[in-house]
N, C-alpha and C. Protein backbone atom coordinates (compact mmCIF):
# COMPACT_ATOMS: atom_id res chain seq x y z
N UNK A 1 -3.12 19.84 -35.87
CA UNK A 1 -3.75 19.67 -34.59
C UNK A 1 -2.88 20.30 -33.51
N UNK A 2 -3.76 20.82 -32.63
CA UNK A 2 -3.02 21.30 -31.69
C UNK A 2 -2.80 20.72 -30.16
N UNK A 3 -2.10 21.12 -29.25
CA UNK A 3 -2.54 20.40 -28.15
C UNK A 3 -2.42 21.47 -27.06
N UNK A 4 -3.28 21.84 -26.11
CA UNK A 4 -2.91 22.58 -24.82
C UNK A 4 -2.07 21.77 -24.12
N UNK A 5 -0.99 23.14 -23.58
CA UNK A 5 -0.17 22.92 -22.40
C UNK A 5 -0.58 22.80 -21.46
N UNK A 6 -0.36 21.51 -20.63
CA UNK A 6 -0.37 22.05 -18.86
C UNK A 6 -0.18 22.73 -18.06
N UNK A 7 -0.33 23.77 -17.45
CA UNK A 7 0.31 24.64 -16.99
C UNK A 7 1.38 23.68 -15.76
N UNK A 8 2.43 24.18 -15.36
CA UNK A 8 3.28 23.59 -14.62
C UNK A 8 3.22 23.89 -13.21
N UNK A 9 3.08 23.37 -12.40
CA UNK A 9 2.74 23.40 -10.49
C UNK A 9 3.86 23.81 -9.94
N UNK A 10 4.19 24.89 -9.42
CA UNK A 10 5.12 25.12 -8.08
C UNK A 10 4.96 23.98 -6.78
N UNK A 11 6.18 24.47 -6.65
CA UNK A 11 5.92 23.50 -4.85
C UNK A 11 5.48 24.29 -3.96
N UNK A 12 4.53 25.36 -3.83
CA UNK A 12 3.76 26.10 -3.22
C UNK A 12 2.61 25.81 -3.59
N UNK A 13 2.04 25.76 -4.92
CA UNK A 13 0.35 25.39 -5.40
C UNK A 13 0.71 23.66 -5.26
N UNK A 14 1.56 22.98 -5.19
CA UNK A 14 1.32 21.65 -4.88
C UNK A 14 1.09 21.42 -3.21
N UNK A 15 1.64 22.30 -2.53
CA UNK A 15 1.58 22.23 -0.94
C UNK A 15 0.03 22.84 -0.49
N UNK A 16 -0.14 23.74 -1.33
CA UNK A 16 -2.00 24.07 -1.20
C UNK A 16 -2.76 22.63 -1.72
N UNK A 17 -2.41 22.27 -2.71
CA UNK A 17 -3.39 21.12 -3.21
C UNK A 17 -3.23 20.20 -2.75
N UNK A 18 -2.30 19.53 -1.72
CA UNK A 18 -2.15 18.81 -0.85
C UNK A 18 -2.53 18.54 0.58
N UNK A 19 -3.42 20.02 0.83
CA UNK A 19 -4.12 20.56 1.93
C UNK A 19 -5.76 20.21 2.06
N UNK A 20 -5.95 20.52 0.58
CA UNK A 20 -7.51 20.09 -0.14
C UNK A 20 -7.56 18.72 -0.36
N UNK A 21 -6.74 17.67 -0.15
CA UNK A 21 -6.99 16.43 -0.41
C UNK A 21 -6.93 15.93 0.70
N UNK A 22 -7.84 14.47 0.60
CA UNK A 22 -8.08 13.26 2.02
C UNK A 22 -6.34 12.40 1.99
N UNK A 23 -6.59 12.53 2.86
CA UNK A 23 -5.04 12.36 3.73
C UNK A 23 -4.78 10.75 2.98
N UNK A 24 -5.79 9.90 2.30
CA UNK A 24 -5.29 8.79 1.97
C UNK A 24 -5.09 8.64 0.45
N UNK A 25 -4.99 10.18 -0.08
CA UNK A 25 -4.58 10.01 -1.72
C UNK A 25 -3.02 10.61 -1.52
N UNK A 26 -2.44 9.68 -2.01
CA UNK A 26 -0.48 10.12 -2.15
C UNK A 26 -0.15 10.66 -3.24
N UNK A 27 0.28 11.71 -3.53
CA UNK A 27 0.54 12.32 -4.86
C UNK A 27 2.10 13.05 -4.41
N UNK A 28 2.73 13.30 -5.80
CA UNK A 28 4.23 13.78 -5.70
C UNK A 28 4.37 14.24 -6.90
N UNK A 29 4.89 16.23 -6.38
CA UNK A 29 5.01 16.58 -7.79
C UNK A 29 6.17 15.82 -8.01
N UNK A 30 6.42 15.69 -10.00
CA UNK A 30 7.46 15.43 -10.43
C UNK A 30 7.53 16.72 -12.22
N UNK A 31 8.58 17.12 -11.98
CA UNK A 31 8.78 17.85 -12.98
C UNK A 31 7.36 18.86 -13.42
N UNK A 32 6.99 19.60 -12.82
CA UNK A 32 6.16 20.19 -12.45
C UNK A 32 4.67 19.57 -12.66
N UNK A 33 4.70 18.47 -12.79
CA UNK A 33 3.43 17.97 -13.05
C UNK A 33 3.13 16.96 -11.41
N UNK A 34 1.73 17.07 -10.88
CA UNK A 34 1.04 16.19 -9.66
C UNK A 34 0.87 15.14 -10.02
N UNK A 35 1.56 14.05 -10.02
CA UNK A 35 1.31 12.82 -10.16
C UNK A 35 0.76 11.77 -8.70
N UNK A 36 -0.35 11.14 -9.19
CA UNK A 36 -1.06 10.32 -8.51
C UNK A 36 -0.35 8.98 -7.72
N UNK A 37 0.09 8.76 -6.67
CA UNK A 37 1.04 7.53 -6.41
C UNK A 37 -0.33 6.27 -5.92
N UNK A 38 0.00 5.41 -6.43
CA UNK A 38 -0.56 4.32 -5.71
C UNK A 38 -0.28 4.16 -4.22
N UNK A 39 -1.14 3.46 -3.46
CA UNK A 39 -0.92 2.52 -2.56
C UNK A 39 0.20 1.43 -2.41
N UNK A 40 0.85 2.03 -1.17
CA UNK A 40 1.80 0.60 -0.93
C UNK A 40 1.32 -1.02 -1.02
N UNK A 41 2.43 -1.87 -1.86
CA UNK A 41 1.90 -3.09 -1.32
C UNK A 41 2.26 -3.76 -0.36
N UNK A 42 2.24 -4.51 0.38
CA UNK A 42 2.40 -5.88 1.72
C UNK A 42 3.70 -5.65 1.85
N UNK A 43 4.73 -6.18 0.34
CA UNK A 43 6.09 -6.36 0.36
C UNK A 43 6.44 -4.90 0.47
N UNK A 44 6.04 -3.82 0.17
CA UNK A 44 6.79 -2.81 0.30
C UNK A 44 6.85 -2.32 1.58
N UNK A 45 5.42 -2.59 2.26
CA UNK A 45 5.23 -2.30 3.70
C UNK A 45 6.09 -3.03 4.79
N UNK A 46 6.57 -4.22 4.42
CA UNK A 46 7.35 -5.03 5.28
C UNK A 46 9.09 -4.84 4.78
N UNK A 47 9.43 -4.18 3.77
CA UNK A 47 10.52 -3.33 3.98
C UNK A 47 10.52 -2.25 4.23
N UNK A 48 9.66 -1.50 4.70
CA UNK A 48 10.02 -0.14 5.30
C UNK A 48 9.75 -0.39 6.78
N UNK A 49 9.04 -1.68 7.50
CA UNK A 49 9.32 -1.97 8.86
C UNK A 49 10.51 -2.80 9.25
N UNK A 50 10.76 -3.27 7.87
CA UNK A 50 12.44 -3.64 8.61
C UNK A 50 13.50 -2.60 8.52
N UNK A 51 13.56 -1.61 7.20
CA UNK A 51 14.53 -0.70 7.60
C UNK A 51 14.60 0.37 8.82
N UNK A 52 13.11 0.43 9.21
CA UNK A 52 12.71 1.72 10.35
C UNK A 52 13.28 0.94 12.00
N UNK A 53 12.76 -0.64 11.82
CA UNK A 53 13.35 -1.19 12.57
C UNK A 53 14.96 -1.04 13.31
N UNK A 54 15.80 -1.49 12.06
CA UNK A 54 17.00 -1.10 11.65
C UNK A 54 17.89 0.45 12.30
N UNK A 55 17.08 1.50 11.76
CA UNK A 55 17.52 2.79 11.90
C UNK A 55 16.88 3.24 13.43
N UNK A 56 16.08 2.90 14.27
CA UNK A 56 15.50 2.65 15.43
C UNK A 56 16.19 2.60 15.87
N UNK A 57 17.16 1.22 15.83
CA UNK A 57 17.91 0.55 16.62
C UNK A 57 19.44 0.80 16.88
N UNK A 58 19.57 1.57 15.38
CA UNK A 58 20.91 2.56 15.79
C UNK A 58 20.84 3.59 16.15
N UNK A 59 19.63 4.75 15.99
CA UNK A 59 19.73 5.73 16.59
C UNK A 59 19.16 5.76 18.26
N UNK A 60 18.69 4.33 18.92
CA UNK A 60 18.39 4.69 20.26
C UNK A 60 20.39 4.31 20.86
N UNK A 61 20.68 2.96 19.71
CA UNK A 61 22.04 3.03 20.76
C UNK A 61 22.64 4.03 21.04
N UNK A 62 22.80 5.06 19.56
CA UNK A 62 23.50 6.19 19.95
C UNK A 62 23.19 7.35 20.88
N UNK A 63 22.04 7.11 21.30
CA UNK A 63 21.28 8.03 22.16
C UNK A 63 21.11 9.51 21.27
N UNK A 64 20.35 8.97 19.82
CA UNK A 64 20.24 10.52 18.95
C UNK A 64 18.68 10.56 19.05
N UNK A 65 18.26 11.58 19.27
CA UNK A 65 16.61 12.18 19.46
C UNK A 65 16.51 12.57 18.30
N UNK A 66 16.20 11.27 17.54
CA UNK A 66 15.30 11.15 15.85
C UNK A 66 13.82 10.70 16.45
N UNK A 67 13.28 10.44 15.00
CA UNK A 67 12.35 9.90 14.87
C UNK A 67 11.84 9.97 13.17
N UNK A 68 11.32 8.56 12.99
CA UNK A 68 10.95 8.88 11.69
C UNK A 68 9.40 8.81 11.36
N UNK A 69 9.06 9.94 10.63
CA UNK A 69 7.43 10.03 10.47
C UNK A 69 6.95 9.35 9.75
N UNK A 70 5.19 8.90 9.87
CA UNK A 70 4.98 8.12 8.70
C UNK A 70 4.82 8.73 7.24
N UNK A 71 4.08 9.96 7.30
CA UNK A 71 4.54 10.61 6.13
C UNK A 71 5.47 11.63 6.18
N UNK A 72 6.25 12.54 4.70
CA UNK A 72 6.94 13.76 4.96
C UNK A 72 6.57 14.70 3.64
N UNK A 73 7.16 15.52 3.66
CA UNK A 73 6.91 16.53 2.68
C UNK A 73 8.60 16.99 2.33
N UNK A 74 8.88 16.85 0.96
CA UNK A 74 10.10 17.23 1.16
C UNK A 74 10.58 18.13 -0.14
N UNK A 75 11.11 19.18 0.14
CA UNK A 75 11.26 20.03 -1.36
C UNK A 75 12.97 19.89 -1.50
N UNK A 76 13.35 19.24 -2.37
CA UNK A 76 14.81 19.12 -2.60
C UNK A 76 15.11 20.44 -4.18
């Protein structure tokens, strides 16, 4: 038996196919494959308003012109 390969996604055809989708499906390539992310839950949502809280609060003391977005795109 055989099996077809996937072909494998650049982070250029993942940044197009990320263009064609409704802004409320989260996906992240990983190892060249588009994987589907769930929805945050409650608890996860109420630690990322306490850490944003947190990092808010040190970057206005320091007087640094951040800001953090709700989403990002990031190619490491």
């Amino acid at each position: 038996m055989t099996q077809a390969l996937n072909k494998l996604v650049t982070f250029d055809e993942f940044v197009n196919f990320l263009q064609s989708q409704p802004e409320n499906i989260r996906c992240e390539l990983y190892d060249g494959e588009i994987i589907q992310v769930p929805l945050p839950t409650g608890d996860h949502e109420e630690i990322i308003a306490f850490l944003v809280n947190i990092l808010v609060s040190e970057y206005r003391k320091l007087n640094l012109n951040y800001g953090i977005p709700k989403t990002v795109l990031v190619n490491t």
